[in-house]
C-alpha atoms as a PDB file:
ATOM      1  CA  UNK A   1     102.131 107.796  84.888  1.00  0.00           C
ATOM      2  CA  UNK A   2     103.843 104.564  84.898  1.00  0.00           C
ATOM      3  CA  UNK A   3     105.589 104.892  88.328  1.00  0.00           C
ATOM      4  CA  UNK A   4     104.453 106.338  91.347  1.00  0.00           C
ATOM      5  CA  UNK A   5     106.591 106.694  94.618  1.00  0.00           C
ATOM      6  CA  UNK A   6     104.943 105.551  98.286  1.00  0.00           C
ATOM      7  CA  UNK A   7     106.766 107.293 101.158  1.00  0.00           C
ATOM      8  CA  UNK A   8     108.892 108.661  99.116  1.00  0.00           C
ATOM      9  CA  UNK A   9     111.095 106.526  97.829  1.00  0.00           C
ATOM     10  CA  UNK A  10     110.023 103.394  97.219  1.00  0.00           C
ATOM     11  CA  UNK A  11     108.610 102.979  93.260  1.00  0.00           C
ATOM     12  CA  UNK A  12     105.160 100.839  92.471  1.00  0.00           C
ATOM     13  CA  UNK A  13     104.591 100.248  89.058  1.00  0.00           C
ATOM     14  CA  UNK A  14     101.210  99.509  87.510  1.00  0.00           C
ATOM     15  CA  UNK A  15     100.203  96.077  86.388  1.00  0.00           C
ATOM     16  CA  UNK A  16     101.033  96.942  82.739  1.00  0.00           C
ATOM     17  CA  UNK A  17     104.579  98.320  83.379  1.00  0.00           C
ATOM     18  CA  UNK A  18     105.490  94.932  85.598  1.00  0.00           C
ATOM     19  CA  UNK A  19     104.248  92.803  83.055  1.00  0.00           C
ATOM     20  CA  UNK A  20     106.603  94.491  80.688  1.00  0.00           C
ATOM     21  CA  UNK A  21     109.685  94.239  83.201  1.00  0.00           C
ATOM     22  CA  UNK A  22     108.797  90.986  84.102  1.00  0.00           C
ATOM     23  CA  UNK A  23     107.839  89.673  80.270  1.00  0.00           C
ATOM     24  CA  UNK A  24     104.610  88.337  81.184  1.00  0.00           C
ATOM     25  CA  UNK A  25     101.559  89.064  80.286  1.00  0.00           C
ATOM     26  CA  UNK A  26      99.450  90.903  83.069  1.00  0.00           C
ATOM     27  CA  UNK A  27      96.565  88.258  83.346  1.00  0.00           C
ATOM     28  CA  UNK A  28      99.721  85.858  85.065  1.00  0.00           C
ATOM     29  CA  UNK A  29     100.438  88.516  87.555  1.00  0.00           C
ATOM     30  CA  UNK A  30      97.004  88.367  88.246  1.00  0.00           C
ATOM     31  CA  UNK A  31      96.908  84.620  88.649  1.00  0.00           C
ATOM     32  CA  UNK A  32     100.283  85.306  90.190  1.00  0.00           C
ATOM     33  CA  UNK A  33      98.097  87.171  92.941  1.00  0.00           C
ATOM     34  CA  UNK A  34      95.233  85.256  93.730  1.00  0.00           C
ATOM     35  CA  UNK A  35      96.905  82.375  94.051  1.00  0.00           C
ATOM     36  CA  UNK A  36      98.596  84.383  97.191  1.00  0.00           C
ATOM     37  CA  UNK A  37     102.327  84.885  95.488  1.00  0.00           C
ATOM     38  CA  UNK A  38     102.069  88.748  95.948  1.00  0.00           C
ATOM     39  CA  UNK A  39      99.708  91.207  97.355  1.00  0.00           C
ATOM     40  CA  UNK A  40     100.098  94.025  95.577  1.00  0.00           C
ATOM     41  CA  UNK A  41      99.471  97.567  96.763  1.00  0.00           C
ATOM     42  CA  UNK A  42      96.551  98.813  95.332  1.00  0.00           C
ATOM     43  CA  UNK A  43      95.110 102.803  94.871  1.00  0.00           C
ATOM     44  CA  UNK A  44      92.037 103.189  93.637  1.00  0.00           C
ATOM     45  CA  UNK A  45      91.182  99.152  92.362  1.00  0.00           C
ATOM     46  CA  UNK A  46      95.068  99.741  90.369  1.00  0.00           C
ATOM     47  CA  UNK A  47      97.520  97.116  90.862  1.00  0.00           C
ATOM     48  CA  UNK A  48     100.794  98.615  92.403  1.00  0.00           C
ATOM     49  CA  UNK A  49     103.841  96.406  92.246  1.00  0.00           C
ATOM     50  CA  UNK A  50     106.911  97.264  94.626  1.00  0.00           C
ATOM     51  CA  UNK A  51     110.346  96.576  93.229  1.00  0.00           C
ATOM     52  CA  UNK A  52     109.904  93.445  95.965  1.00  0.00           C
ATOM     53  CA  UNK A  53     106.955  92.712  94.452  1.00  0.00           C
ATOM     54  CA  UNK A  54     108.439  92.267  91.478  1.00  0.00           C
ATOM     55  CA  UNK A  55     111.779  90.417  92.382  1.00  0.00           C
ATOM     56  CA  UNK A  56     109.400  87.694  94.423  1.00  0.00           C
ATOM     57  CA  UNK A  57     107.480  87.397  90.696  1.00  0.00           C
ATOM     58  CA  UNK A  58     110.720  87.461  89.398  1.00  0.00           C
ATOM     59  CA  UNK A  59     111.819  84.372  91.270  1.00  0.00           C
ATOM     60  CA  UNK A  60     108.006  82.495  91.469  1.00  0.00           C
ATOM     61  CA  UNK A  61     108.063  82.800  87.413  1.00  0.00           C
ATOM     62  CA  UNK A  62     111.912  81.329  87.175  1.00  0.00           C
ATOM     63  CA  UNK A  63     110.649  78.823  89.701  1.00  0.00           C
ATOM     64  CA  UNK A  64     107.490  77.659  87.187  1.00  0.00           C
ATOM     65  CA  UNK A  65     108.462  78.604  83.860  1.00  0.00           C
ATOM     66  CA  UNK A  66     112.561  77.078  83.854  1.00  0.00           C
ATOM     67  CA  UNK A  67     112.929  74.327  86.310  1.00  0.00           C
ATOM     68  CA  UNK A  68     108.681  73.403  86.745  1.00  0.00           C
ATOM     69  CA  UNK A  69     108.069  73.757  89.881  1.00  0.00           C
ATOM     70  CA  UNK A  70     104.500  73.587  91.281  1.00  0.00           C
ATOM     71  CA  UNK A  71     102.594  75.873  93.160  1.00  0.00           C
ATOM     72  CA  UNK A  72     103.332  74.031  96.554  1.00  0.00           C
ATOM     73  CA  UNK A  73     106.525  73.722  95.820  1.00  0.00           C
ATOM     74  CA  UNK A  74     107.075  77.576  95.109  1.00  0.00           C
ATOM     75  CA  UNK A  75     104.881  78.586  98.783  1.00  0.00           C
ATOM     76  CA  UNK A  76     107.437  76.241 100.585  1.00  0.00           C
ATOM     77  CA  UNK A  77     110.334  77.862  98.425  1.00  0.00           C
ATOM     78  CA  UNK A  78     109.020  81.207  99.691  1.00  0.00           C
ATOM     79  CA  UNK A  79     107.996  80.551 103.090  1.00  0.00           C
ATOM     80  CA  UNK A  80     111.816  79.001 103.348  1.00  0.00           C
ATOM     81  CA  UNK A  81     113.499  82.336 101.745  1.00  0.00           C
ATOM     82  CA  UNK A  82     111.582  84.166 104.142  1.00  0.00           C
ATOM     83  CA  UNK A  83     112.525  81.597 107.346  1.00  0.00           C
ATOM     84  CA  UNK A  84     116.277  82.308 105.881  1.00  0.00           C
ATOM     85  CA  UNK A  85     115.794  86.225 105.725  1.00  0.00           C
ATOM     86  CA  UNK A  86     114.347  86.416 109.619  1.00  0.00           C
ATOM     87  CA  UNK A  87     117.096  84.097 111.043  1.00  0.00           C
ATOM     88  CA  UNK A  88     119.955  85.883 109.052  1.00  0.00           C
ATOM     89  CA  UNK A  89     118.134  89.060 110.344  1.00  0.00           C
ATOM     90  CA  UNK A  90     118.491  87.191 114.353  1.00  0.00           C
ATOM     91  CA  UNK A  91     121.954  86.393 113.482  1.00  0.00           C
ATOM     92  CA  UNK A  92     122.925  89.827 112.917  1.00  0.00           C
ATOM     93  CA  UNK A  93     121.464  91.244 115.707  1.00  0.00           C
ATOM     94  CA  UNK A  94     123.539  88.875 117.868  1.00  0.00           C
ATOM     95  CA  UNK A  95     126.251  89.453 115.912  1.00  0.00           C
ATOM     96  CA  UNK A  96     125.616  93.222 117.144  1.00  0.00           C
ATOM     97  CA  UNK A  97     125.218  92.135 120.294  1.00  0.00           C
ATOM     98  CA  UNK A  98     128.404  90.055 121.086  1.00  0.00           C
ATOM     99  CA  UNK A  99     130.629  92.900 118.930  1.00  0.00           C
ATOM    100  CA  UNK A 100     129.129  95.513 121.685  1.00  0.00           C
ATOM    101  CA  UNK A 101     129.451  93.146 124.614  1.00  0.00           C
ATOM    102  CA  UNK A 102     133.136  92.555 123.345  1.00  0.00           C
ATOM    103  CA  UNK A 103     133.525  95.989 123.083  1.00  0.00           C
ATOM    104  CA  UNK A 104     132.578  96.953 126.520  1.00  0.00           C
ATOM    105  CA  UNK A 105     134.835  93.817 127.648  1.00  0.00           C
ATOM    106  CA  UNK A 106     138.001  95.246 126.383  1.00  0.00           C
ATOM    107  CA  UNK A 107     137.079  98.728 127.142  1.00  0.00           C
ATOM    108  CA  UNK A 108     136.888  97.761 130.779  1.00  0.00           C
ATOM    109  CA  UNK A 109     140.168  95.616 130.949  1.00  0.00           C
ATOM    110  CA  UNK A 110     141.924  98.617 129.390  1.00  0.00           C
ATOM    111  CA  UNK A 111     140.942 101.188 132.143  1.00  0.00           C
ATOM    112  CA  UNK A 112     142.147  98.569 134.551  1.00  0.00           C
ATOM    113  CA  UNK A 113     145.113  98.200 132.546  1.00  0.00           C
ATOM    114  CA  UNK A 114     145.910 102.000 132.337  1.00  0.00           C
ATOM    115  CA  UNK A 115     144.476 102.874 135.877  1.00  0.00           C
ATOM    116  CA  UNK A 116     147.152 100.149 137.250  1.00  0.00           C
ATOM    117  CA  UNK A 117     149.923 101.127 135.346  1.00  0.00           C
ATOM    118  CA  UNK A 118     149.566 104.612 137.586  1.00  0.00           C
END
């Protein structure tokens, strides 16, 4: 079986299948790995690539292979994309915040609105 489902829904793919997605050959997904890119799940010593797995490959081998980057300069592209994915993740939950508190505001001056009106 070339795909196997964790929890249900999400799909790991053995080493062979992401080398063919990703058009590498599976000894640089290896490299790929212990040089701390991914950390793929693993069953049973198998290699089990998440489709995140395999768009962060995805991005490390258009990082190396078309526009040369090294392999500090792809862990400080990474760490970065992550920094960017946790502070648009705190922006959104203020975002949540301030639509709520908003909410409540105009909620409030509405009653007072209506209940004066009376």
């Amino acid at each position: 079986m070339s795909k196997r489902r964790q929890g249900g829904n999400s799909p790991l793919y053995m080493i062979s299948v992401a080398s063919r997605i990703l058009e590498v050959h599976p000894q640089t997904l290896r490299m790929y790995e212990r040089e701390g890119f991914v950390s793929p799940h693993r069953i049973n010593r198998q290699r089990l690539y998440s489709d995140e797995d395999l768009e962060r490959l995805d991005l490390v081998i258009r990082l190396t292979k078309e526009l040369g980057v090294n392999k500090a300069g792809v862990e400080i592209i990474l760490r970065m994309r992550n920094r960017i994915a946790q502070l648009q993740e705190e922006m959104n939950e203020i975002m949540r915040f301030l639509e709520e508190d908003v909410r409540r505001d105009f909620e409030e001056r509405l009653k007072k609105i209506l209940s004066e009106r009376e």
